[in-house]
N, C-alpha and C. Protein backbone atom coordinates (compact mmCIF):
# COMPACT_ATOMS: atom_id res chain seq x y z
N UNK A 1 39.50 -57.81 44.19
CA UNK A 1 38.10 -57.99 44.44
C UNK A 1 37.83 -59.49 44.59
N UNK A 2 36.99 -59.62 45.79
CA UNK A 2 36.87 -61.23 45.66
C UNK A 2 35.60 -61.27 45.39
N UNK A 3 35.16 -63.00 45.22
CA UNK A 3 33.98 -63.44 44.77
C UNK A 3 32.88 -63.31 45.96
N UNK A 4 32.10 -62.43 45.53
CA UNK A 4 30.52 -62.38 46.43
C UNK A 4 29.42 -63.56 46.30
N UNK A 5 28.98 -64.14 47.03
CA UNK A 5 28.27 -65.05 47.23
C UNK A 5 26.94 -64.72 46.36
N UNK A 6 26.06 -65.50 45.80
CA UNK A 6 25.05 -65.33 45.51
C UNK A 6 23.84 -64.86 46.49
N UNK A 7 24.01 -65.58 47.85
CA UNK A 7 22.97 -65.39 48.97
C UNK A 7 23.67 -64.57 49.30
N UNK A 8 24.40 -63.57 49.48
CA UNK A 8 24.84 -61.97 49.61
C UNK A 8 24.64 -61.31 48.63
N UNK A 9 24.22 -61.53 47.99
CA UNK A 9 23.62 -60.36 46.95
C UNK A 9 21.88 -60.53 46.93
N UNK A 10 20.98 -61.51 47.41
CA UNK A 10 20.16 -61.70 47.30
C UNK A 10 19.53 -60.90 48.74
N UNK A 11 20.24 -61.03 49.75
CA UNK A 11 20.00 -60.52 50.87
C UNK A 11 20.14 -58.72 50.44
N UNK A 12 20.85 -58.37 50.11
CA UNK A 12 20.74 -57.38 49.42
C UNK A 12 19.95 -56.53 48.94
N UNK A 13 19.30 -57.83 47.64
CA UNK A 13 17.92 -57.27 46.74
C UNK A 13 16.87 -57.11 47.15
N UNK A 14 16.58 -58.33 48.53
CA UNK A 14 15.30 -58.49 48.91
C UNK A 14 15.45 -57.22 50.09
N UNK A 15 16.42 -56.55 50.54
CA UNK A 15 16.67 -55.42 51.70
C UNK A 15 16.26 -54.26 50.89
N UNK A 16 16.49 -54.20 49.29
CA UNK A 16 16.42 -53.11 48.72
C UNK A 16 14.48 -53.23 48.37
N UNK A 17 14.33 -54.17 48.50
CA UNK A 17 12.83 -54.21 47.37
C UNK A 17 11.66 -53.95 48.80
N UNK A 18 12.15 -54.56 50.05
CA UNK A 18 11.53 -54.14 51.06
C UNK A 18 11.36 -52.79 51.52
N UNK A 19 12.50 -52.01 51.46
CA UNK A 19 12.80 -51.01 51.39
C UNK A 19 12.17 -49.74 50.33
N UNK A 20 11.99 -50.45 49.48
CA UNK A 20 11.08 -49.91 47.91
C UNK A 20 9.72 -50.13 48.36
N UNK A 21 9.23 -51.12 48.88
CA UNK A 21 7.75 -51.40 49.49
C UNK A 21 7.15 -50.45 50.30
N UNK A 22 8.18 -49.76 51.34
CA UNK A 22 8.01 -48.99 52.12
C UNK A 22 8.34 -47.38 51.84
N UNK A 23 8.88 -47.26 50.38
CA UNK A 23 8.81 -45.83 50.45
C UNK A 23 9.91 -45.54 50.94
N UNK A 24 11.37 -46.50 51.40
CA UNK A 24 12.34 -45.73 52.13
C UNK A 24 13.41 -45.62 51.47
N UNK A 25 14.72 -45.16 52.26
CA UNK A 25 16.10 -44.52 51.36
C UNK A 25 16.98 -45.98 50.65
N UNK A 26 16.21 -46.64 49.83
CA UNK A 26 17.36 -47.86 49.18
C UNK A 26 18.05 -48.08 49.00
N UNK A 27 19.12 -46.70 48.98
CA UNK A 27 20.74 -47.18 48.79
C UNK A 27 21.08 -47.07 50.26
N UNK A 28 20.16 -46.66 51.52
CA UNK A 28 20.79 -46.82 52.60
C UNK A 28 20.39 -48.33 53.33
N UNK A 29 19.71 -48.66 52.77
CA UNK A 29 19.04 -49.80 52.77
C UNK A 29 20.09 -51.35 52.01
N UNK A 30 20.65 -51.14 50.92
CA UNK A 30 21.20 -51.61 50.28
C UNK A 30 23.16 -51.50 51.09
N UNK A 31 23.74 -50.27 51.13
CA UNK A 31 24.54 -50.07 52.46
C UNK A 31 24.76 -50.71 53.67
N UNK A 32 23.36 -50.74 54.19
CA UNK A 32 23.54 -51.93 55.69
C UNK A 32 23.42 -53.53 55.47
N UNK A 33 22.91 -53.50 54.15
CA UNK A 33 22.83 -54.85 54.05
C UNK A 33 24.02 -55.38 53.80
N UNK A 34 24.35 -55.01 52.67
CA UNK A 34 25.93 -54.82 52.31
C UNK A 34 27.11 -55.59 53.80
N UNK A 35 27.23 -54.18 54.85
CA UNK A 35 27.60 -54.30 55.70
C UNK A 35 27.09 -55.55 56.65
N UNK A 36 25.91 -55.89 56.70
CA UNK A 36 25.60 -57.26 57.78
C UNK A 36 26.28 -58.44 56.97
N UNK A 37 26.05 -58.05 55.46
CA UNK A 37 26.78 -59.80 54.93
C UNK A 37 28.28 -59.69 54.99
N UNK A 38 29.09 -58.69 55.83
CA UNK A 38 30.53 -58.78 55.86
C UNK A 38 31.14 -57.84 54.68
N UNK A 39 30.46 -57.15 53.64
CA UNK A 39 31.24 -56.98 52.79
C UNK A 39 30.97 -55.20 52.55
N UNK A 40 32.94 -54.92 52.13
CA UNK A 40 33.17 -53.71 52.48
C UNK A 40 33.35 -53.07 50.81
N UNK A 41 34.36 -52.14 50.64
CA UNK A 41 34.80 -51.38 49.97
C UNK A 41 34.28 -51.83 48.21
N UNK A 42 34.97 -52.13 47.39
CA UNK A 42 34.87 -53.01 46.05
C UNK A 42 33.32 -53.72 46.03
N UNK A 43 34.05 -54.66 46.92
CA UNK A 43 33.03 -56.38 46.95
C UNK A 43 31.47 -55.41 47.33
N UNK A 44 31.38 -54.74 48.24
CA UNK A 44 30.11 -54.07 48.51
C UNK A 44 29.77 -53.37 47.46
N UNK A 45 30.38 -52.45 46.65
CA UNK A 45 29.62 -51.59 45.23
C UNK A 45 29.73 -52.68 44.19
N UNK A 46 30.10 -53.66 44.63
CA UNK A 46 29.57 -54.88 43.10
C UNK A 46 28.80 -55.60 43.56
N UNK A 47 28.34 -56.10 44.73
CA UNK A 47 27.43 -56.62 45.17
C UNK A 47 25.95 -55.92 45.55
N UNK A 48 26.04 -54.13 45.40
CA UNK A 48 25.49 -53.65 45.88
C UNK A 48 24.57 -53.05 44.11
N UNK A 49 25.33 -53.02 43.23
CA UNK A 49 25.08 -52.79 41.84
C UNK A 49 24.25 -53.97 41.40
N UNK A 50 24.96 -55.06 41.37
CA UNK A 50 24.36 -56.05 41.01
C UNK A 50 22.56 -56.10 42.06
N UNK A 51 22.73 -56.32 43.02
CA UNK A 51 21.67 -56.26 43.88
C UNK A 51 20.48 -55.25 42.85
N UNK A 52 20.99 -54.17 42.53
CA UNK A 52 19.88 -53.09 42.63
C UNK A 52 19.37 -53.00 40.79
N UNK A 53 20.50 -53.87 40.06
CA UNK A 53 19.74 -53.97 38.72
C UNK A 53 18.93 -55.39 39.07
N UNK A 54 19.39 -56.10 40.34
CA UNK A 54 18.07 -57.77 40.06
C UNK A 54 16.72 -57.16 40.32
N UNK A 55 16.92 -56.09 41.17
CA UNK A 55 15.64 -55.56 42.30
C UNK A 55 15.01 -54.75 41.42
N UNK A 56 15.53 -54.19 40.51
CA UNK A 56 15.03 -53.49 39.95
C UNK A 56 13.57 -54.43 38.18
N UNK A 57 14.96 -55.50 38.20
CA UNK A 57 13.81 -56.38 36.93
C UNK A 57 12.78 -56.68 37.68
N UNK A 58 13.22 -57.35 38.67
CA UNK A 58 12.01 -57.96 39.95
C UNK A 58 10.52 -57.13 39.81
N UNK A 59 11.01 -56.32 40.45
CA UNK A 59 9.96 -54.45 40.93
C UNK A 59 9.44 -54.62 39.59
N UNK A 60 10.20 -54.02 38.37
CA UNK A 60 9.37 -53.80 37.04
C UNK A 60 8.62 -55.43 36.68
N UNK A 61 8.50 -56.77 37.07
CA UNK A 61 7.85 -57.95 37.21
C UNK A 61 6.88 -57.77 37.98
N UNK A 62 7.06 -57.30 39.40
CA UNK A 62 5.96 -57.16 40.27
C UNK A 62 4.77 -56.33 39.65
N UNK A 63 5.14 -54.85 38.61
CA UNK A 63 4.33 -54.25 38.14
C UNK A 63 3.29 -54.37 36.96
N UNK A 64 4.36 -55.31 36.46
CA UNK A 64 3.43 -56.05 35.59
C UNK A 64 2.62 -56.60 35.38
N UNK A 65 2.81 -57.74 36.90
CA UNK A 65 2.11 -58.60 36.86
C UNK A 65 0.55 -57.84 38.07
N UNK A 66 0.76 -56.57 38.28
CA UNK A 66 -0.36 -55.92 39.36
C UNK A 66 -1.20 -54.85 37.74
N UNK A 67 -0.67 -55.28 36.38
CA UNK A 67 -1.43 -54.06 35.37
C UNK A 67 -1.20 -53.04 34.85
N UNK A 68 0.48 -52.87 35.48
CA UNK A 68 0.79 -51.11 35.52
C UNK A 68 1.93 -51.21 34.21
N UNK A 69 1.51 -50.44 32.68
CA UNK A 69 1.82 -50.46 31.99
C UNK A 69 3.53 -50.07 31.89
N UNK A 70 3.94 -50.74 30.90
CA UNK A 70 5.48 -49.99 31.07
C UNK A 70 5.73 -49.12 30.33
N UNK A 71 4.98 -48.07 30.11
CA UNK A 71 5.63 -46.63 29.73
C UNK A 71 5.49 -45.93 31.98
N UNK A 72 4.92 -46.57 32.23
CA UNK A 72 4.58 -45.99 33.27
C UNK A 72 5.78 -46.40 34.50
N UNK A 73 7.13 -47.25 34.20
CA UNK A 73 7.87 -47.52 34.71
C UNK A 73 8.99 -46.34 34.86
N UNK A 74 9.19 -45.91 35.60
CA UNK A 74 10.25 -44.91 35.91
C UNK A 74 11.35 -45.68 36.05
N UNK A 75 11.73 -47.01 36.44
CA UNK A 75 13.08 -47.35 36.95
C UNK A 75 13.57 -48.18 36.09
């Protein structure tokens, strides 16, 4: 496994959280992104994991900061 870039995993998060904005399929979302920054097999499900627990603190930040209590967090 080699080392994933930080700005490949960020491209990632922000593909997944856009993707979350819109209501759409995020791990297919997270998949192509994956794939545009070059990275396959391994390096993509660790870059693609990592991605989706940042996106995920992010999202539960965004909610916070819009009022929406955290029992009310599903993710």
């Amino acid at each position: 496994m080699a080392f994933v870039s930080e700005i490949k995993i960020e491209v990632i998060q922000q593909r997944i959280i856009n993707t979350r904005d819109f209501c759409g399929d995020e791990q297919e979302a997270a998949n192509d992104a994956a794939w545009d920054c070059d990275l396959t097999g391994e390096d993509a499900k660790k870059a693609i994991n990592i991605a989706f627990f940042r996106a995920n603190k992010a999202w539960n930040g965004f909610r916070s900061q819009a009022g929406v209590k955290s029992k009310f967090f599903s993710r």
